[in-house]
Every structure is written in structure tokens, then in C-alpha cells.
PDB file of N, CA and C in Angstrom:
ATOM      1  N   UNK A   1       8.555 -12.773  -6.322  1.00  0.00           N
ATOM      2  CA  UNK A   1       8.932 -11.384  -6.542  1.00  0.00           C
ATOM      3  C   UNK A   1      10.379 -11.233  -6.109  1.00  0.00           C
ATOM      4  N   UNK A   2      11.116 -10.531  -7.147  1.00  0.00           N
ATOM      5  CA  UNK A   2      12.336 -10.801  -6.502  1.00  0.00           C
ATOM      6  C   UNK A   2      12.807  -9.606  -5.658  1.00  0.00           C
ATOM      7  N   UNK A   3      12.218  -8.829  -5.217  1.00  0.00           N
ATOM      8  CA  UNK A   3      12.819  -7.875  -4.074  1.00  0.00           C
ATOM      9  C   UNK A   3      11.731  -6.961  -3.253  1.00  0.00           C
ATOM     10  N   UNK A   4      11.031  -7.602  -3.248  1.00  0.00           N
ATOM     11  CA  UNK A   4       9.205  -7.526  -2.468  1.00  0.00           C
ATOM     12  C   UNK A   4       9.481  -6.251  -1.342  1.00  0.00           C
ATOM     13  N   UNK A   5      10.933  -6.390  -0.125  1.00  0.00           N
ATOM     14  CA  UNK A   5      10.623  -5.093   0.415  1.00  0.00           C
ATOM     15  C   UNK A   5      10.804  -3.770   0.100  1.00  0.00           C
ATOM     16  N   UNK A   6      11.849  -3.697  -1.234  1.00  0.00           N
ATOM     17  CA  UNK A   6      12.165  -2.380  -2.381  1.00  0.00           C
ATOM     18  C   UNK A   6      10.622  -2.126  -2.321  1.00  0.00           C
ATOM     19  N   UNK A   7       9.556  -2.813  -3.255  1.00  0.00           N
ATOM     20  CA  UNK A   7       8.655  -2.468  -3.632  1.00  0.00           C
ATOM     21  C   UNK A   7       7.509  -2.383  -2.573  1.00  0.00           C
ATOM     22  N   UNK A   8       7.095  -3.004  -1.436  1.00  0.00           N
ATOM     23  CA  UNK A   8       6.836  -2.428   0.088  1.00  0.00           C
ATOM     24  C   UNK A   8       7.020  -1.020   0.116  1.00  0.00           C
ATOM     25  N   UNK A   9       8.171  -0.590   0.285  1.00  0.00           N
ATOM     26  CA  UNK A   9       8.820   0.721   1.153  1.00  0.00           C
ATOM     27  C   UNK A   9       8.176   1.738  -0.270  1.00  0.00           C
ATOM     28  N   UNK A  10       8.332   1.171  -1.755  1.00  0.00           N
ATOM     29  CA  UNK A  10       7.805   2.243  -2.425  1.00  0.00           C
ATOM     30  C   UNK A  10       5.601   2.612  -1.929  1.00  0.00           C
ATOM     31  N   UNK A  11       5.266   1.155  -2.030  1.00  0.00           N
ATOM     32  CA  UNK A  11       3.488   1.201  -1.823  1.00  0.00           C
ATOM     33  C   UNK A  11       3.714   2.121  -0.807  1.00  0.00           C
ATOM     34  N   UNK A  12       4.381   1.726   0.418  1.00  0.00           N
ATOM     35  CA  UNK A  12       4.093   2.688   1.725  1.00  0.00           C
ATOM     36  C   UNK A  12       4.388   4.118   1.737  1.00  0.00           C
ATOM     37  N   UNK A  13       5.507   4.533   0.942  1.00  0.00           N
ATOM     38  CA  UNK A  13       6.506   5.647   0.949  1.00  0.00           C
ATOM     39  C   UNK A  13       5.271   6.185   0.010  1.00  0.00           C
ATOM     40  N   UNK A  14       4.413   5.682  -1.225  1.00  0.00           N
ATOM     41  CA  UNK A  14       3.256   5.936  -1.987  1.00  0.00           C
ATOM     42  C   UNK A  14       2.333   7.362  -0.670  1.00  0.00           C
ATOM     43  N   UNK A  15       1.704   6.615   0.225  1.00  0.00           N
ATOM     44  CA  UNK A  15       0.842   7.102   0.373  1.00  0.00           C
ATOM     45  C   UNK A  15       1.339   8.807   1.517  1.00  0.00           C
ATOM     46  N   UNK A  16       2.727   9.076   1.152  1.00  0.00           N
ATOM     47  CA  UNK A  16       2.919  10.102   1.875  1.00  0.00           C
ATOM     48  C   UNK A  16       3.689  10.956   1.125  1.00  0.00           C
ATOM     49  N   UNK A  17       3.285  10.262  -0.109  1.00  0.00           N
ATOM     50  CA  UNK A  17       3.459  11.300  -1.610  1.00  0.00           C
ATOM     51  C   UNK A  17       3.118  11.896  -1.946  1.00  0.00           C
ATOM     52  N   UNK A  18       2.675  13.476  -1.759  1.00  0.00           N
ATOM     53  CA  UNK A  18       1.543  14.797  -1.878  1.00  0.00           C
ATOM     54  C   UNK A  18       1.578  15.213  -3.433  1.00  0.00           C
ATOM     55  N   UNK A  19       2.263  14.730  -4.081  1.00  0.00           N
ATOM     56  CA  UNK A  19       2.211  15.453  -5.550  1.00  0.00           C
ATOM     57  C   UNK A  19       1.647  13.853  -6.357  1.00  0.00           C
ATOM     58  N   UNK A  20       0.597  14.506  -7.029  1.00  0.00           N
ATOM     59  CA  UNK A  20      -0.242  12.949  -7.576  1.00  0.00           C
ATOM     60  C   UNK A  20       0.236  12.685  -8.646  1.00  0.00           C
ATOM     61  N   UNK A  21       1.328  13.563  -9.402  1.00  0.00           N
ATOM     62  CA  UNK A  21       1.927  12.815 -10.756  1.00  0.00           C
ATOM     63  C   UNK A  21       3.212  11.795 -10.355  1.00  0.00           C
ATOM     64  N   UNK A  22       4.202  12.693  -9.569  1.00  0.00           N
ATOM     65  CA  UNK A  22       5.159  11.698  -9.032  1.00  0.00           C
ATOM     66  C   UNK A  22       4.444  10.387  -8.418  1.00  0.00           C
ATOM     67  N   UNK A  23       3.550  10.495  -7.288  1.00  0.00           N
ATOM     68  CA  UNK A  23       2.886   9.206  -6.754  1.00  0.00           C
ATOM     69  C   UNK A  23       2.724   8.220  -7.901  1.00  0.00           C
ATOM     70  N   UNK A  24       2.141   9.000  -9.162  1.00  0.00           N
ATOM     71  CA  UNK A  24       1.918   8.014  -9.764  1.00  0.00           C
ATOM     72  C   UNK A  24       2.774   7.460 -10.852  1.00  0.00           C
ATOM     73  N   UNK A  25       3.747   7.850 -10.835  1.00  0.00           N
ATOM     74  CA  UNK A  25       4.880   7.701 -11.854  1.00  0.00           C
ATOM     75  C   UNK A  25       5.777   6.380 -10.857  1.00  0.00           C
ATOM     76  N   UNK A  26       5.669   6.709  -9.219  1.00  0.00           N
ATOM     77  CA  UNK A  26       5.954   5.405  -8.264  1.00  0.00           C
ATOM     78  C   UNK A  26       5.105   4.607  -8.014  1.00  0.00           C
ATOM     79  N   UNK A  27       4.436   4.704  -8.311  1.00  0.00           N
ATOM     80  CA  UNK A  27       3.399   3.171  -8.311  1.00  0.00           C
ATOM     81  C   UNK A  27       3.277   3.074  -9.888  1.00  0.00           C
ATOM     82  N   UNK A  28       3.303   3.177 -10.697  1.00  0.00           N
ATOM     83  CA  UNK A  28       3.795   2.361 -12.027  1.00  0.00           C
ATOM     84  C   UNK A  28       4.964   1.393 -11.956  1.00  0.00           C
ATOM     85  N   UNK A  29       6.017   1.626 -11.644  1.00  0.00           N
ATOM     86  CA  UNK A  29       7.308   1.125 -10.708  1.00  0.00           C
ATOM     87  C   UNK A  29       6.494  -0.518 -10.322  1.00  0.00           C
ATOM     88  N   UNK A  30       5.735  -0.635  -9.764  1.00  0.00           N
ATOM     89  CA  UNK A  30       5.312  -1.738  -8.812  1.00  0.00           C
ATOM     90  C   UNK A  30       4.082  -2.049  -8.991  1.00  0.00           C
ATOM     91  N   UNK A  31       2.914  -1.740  -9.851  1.00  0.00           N
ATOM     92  CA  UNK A  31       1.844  -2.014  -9.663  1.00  0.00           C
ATOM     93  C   UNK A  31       1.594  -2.894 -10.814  1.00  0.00           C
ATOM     94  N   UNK A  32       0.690  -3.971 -11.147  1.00  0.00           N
ATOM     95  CA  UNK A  32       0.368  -4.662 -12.106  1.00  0.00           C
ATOM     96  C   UNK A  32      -0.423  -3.641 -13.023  1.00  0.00           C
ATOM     97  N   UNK A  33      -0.139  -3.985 -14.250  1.00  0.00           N
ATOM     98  CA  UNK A  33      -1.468  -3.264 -15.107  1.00  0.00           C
ATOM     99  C   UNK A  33      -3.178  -3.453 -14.820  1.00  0.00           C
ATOM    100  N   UNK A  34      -3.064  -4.821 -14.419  1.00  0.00           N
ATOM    101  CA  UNK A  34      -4.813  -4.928 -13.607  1.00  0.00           C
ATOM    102  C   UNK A  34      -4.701  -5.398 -12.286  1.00  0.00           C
ATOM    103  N   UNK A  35      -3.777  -4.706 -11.714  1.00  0.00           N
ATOM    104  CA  UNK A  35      -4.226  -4.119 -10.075  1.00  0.00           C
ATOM    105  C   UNK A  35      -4.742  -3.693  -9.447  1.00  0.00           C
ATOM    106  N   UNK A  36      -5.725  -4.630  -7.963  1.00  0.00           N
ATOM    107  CA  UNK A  36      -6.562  -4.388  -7.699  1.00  0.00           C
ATOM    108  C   UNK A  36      -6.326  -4.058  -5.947  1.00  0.00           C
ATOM    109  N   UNK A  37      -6.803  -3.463  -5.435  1.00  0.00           N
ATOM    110  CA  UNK A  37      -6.704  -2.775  -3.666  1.00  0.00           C
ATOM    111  C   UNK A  37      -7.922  -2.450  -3.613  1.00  0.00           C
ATOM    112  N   UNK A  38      -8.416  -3.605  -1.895  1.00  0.00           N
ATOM    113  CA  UNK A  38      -9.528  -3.711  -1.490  1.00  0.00           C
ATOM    114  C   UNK A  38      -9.185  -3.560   0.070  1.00  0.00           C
ATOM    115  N   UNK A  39     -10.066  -2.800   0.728  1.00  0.00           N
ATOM    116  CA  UNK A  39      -9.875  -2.791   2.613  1.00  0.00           C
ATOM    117  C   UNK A  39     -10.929  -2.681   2.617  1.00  0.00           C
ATOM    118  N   UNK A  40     -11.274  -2.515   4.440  1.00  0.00           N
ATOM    119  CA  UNK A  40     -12.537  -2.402   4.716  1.00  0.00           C
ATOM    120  C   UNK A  40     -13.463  -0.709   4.269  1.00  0.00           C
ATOM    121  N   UNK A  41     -12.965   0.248   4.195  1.00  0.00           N
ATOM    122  CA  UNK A  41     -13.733   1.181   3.416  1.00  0.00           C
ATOM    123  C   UNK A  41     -12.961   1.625   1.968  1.00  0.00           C
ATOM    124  N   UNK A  42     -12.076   0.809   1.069  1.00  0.00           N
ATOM    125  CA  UNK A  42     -12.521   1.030  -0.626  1.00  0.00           C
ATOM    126  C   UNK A  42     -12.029  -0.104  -1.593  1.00  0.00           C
ATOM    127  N   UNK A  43     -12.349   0.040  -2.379  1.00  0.00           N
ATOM    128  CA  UNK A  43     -12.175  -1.185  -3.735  1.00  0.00           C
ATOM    129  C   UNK A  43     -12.195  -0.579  -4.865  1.00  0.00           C
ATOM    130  N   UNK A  44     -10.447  -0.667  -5.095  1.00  0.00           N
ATOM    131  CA  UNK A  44     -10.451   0.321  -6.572  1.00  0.00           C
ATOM    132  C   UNK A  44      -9.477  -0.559  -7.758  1.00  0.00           C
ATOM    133  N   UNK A  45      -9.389   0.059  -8.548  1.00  0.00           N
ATOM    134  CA  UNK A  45      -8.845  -0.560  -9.287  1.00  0.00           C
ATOM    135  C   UNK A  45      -7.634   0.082 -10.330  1.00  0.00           C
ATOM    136  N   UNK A  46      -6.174  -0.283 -10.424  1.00  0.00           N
ATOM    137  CA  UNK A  46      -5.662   0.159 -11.475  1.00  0.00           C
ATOM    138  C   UNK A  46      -4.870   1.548 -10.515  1.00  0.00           C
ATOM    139  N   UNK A  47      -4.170   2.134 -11.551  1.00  0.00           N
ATOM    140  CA  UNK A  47      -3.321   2.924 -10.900  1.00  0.00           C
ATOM    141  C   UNK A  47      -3.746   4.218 -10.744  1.00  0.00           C
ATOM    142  N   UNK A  48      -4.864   4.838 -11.704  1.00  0.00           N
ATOM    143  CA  UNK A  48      -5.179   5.915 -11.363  1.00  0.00           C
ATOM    144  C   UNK A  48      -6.032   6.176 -10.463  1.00  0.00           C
ATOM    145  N   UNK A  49      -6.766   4.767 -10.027  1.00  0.00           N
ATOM    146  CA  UNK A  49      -7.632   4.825  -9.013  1.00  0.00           C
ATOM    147  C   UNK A  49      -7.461   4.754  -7.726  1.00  0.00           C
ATOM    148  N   UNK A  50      -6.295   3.892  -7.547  1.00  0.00           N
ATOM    149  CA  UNK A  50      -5.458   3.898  -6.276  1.00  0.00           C
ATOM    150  C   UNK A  50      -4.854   5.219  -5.747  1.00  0.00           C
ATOM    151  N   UNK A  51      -4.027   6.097  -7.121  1.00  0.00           N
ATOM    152  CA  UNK A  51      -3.724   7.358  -6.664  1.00  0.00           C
ATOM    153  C   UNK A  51      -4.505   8.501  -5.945  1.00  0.00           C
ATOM    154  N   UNK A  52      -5.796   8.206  -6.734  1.00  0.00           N
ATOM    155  CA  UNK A  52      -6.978   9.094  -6.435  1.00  0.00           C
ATOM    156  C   UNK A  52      -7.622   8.544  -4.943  1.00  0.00           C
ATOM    157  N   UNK A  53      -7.761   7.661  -4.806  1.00  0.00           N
ATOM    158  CA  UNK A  53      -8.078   7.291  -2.924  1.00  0.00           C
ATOM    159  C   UNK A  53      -7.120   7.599  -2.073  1.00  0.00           C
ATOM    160  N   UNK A  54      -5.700   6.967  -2.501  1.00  0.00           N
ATOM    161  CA  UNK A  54      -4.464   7.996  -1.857  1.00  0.00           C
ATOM    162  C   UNK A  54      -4.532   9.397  -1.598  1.00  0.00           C
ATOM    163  N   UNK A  55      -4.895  10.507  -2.101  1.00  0.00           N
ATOM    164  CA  UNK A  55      -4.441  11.875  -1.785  1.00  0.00           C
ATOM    165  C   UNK A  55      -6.306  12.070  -1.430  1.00  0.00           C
ATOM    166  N   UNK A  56      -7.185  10.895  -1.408  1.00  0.00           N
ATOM    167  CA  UNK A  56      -8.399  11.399  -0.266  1.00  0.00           C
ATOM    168  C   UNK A  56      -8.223  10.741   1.004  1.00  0.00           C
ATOM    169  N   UNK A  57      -7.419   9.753   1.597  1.00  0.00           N
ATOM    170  CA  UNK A  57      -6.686   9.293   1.847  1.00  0.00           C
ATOM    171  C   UNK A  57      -6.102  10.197   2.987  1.00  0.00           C
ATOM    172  N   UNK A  58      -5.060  10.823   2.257  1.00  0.00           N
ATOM    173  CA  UNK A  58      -4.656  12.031   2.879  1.00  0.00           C
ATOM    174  C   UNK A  58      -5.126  13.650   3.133  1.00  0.00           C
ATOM    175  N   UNK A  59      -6.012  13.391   2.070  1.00  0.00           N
ATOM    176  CA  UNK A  59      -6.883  14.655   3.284  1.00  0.00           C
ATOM    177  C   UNK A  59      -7.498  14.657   4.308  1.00  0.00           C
ATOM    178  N   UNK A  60      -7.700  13.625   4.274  1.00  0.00           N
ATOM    179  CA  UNK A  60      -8.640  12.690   5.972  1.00  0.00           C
ATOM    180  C   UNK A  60      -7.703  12.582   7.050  1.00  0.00           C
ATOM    181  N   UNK A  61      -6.692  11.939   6.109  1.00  0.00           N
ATOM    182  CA  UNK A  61      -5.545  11.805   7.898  1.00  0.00           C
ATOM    183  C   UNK A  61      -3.795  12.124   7.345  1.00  0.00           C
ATOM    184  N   UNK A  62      -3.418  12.911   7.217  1.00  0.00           N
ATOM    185  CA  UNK A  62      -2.224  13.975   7.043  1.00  0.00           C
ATOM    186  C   UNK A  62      -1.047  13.569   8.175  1.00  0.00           C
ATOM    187  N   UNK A  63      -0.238  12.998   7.312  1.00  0.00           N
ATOM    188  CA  UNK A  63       0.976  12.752   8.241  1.00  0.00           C
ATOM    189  C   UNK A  63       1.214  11.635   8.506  1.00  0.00           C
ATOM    190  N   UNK A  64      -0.035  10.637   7.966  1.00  0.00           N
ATOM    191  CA  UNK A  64       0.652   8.918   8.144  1.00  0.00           C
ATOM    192  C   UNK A  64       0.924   8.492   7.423  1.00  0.00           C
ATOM    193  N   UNK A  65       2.196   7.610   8.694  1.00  0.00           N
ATOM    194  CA  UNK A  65       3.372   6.486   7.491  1.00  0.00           C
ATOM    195  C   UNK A  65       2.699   5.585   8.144  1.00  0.00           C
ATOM    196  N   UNK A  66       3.230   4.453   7.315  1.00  0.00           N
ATOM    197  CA  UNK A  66       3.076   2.696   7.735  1.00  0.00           C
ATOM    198  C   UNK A  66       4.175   2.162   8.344  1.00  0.00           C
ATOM    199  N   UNK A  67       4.805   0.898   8.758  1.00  0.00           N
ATOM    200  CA  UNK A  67       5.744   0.397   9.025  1.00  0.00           C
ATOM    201  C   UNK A  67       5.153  -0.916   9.293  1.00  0.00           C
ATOM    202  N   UNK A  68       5.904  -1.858   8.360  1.00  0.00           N
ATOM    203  CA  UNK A  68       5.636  -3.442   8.455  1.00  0.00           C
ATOM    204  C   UNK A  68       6.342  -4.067   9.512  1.00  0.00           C
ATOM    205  N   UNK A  69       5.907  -4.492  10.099  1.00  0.00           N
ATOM    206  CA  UNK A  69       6.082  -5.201  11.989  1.00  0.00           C
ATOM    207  C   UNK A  69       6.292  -7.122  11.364  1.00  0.00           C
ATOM    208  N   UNK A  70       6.009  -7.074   9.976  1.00  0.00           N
ATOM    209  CA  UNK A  70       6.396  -8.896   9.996  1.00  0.00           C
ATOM    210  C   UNK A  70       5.770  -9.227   8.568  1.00  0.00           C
ATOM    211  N   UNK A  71       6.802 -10.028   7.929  1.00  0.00           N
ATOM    212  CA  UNK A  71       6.592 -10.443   6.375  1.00  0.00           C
ATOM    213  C   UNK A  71       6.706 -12.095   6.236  1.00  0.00           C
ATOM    214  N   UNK A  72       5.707 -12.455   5.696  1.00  0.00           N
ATOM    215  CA  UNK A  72       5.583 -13.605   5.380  1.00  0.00           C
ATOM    216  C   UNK A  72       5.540 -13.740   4.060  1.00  0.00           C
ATOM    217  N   UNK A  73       6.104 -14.836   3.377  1.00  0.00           N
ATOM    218  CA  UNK A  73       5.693 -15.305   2.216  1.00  0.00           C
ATOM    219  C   UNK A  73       6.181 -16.582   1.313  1.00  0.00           C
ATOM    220  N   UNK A  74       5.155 -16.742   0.550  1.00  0.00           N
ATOM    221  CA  UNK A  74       5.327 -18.409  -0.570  1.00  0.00           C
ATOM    222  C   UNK A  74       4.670 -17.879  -1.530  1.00  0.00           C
ATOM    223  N   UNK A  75       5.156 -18.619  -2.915  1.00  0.00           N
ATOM    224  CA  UNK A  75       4.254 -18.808  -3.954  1.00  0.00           C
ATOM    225  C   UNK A  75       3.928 -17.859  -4.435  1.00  0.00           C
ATOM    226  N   UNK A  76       4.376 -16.491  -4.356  1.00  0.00           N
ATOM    227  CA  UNK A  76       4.020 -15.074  -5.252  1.00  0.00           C
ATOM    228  C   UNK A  76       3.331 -14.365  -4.202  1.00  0.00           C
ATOM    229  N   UNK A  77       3.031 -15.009  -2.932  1.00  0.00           N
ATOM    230  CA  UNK A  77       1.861 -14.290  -1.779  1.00  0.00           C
ATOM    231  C   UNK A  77       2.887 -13.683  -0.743  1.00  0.00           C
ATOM    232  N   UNK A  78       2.132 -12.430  -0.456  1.00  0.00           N
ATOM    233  CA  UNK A  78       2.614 -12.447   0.819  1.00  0.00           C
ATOM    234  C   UNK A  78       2.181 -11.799   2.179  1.00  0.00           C
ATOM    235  N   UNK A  79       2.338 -12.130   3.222  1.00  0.00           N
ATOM    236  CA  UNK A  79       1.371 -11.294   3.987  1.00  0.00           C
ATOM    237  C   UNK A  79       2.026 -10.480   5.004  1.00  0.00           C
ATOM    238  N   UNK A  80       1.535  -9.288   5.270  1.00  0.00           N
ATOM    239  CA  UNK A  80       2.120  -8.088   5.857  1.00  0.00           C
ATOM    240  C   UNK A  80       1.971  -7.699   6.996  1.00  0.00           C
ATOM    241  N   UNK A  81       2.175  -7.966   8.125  1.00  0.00           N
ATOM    242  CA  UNK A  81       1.280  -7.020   9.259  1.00  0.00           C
ATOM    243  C   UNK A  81       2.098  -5.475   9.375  1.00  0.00           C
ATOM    244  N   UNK A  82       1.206  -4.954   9.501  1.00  0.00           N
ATOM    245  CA  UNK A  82       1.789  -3.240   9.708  1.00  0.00           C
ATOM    246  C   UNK A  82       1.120  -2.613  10.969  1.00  0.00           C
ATOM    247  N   UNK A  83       1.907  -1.645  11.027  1.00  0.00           N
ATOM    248  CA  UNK A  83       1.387  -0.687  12.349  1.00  0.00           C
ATOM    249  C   UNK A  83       1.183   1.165  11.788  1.00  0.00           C
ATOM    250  N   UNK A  84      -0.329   1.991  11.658  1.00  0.00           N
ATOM    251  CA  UNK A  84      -0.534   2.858  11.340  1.00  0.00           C
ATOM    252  C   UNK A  84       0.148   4.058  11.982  1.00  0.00           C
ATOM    253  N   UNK A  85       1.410   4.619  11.380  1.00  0.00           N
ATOM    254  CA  UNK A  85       1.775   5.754  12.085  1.00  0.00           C
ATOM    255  C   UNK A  85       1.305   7.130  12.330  1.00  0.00           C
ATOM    256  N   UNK A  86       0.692   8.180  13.117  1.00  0.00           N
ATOM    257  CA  UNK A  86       0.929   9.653  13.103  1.00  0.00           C
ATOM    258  C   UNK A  86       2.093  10.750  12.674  1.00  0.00           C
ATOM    259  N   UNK A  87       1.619  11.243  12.775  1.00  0.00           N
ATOM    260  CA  UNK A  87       3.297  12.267  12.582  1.00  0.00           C
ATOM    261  C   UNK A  87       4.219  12.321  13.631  1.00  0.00           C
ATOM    262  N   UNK A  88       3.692  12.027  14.991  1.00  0.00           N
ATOM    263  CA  UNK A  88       4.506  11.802  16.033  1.00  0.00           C
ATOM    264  C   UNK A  88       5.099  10.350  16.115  1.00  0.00           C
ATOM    265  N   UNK A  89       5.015   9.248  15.245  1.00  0.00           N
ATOM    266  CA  UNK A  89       5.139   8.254  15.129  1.00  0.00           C
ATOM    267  C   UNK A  89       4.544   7.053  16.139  1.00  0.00           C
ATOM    268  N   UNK A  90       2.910   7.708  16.430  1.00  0.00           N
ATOM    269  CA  UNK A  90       2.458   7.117  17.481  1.00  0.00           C
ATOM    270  C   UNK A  90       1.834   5.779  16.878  1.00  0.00           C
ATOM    271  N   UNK A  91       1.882   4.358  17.266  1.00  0.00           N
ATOM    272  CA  UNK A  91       0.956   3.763  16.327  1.00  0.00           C
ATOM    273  C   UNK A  91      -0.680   3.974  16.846  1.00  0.00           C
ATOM    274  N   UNK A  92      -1.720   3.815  16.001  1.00  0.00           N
ATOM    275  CA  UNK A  92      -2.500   4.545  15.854  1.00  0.00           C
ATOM    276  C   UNK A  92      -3.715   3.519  15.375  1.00  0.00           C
ATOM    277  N   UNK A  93      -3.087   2.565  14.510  1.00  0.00           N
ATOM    278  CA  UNK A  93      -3.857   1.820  13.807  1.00  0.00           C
ATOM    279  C   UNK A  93      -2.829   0.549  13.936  1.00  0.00           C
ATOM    280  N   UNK A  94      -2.953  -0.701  13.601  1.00  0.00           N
ATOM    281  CA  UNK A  94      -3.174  -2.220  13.162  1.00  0.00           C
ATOM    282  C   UNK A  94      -3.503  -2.689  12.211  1.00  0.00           C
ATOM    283  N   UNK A  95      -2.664  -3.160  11.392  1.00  0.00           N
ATOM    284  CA  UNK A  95      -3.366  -4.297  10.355  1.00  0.00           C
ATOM    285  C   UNK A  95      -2.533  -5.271   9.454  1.00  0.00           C
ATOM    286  N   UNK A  96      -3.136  -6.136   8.300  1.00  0.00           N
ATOM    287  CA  UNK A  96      -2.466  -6.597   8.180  1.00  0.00           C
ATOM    288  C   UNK A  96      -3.088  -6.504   6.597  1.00  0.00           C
ATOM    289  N   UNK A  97      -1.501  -6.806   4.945  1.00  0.00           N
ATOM    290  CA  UNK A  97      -2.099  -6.622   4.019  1.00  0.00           C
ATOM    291  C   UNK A  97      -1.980  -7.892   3.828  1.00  0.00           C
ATOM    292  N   UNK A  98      -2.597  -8.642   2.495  1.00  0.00           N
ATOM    293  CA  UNK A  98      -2.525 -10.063   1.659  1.00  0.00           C
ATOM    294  C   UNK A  98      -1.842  -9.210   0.245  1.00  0.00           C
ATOM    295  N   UNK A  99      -0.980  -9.834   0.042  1.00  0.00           N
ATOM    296  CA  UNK A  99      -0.122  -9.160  -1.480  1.00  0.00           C
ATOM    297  C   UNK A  99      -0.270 -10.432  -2.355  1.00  0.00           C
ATOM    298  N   UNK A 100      -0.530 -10.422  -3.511  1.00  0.00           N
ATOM    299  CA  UNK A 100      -0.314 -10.759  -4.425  1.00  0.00           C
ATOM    300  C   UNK A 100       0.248 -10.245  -5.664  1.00  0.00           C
ATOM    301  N   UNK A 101       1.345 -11.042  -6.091  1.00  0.00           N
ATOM    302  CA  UNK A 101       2.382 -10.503  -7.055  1.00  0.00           C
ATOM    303  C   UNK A 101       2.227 -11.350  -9.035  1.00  0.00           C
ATOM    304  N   UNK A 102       2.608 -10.523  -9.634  1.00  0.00           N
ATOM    305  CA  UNK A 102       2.533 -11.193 -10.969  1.00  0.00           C
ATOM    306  C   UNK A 102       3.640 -10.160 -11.587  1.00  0.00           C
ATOM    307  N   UNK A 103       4.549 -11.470 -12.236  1.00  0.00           N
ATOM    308  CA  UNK A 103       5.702 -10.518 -13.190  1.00  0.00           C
ATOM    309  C   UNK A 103       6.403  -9.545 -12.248  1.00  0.00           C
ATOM    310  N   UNK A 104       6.757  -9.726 -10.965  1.00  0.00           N
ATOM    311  CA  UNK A 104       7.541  -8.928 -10.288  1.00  0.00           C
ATOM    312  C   UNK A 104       6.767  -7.824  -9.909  1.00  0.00           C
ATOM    313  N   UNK A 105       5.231  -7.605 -10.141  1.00  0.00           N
ATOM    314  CA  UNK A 105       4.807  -6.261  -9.633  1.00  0.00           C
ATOM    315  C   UNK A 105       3.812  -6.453  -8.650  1.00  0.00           C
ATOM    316  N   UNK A 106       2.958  -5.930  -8.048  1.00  0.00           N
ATOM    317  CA  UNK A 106       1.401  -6.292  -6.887  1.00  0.00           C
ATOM    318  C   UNK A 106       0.621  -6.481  -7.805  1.00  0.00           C
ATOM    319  N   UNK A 107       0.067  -7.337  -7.871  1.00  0.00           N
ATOM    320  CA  UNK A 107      -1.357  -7.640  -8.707  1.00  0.00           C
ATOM    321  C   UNK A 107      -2.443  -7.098  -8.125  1.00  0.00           C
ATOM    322  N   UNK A 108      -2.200  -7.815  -6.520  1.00  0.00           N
ATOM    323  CA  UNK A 108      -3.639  -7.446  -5.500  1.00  0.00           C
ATOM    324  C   UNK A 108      -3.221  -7.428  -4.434  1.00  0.00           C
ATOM    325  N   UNK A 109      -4.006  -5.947  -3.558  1.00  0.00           N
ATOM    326  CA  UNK A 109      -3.523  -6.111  -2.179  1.00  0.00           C
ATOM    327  C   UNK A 109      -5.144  -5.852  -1.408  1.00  0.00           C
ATOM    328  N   UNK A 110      -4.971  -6.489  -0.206  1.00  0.00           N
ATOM    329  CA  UNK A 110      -6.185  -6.806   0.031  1.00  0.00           C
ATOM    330  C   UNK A 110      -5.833  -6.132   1.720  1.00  0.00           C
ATOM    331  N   UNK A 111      -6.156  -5.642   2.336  1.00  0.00           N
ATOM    332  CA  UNK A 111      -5.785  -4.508   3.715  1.00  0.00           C
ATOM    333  C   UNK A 111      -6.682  -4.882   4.655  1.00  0.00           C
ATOM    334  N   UNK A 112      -6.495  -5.605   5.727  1.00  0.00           N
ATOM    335  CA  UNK A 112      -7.363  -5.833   7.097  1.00  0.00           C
ATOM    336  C   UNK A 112      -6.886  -4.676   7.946  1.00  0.00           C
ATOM    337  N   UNK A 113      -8.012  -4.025   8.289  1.00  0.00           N
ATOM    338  CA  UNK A 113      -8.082  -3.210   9.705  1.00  0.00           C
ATOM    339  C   UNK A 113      -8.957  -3.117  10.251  1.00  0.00           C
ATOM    340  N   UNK A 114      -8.811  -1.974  11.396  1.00  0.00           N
ATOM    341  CA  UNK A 114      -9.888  -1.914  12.653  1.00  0.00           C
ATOM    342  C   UNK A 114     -10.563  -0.498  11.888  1.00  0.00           C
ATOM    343  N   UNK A 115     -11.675  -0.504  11.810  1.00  0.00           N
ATOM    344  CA  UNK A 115     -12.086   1.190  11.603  1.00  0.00           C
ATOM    345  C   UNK A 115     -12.657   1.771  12.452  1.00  0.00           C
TER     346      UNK A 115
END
């Protein structure tokens, strides 16, 4: 992928996007056409489905950003650890994503956390 944290800062900057057409007009930007996002509570698929867990997402917890704490990667993969922010920028949460890329966009992201 040739500029993996551009497209990072958009996935993350994604989920604190309150208007669901823009969100999804930025994740077209970066998402594969059969893109898939799996964590420990959802497994969706594609862009309208991702948008739609995003803004439930944020009705549950209002006001969090992400911030990637360490990037690894080879071979189109890459792996993410992040730290869950509040609005006070408290971290809150832990985890780490698995990215997979095709044609410069996320194919699959796969999200370890604590719930």
C-alpha cells in the first residue's frame, strides 16, 4: 500500500464522522469493494455495512478517537496496535487491528480487544 498511514488516519478519523453520507463517501476513498471488518462483537461486510455499525458504534460510546501506538508491516499486511480514546483523551480501551490491503485499499481488517 503505498501510503497506509493517509488511509489509517482516514478509517480512524471514519468513526468520529456523525454525518453517514460524508463517512461514507471517506471510506470509499480506502475501502476494497469486498471489504470485510471483523472484532470481537461484529462482522460486516462492504461499505454500507461498516458505515451502519459505525454511527451504532457511536451511539453507544460518543466522543471516541483511536490513536495507533505502533505499525508494523510486510507483504500488503499490516498490524496496528491502538489505544481507545474518550473525549477527555483518556485511554480507555487497547487493541490491536490485522489490515489487509488489495490495490492500495483495506480489503480486511480484523480488530482485537478487551470487551
Amino acid at each position: 500500500m503505498n501510503d497506509f498511514k493517509y488511509a489509517w488516519n482516514v478509517w480512524c478519523n471514519s468513526w468520529t464522522i456523525t454525518n453517514t453520507t460524508e463517512r461514507a463517501q471517506e471510506l470509499q476513498h480506502i475501502l476494497a469493494q469486498n471489504f470485510t471488518y471483523t472484532d470481537p462483537v461484529m462482522a460486516v461486510k462492504g461499505v454500507d455495512q461498516i458505515n451502519e455499525a459505525i454511527q451504532q458504534f457511536q451511539a453507544q460510546a460518543p466522543g471516541i478517537t483511536f490513536d495507533a501506538t505502533h505499525i508494523s508491516t510486510h507483504n500488503n499486511r499490516f498490524l496496528v496496535k491502538w489505544n481507545m480514546l474518550n473525549a477527555e483523551n483518556d485511554i480507555i480501551n487497547e487493541g490491536s487491528s490485522f489490515i489487509q490491503t488489495e490495490n492500495n485499499k483495506f480489503k480486511d481488517i480484523t480488530g482485537f480487544f478487551e470487551v
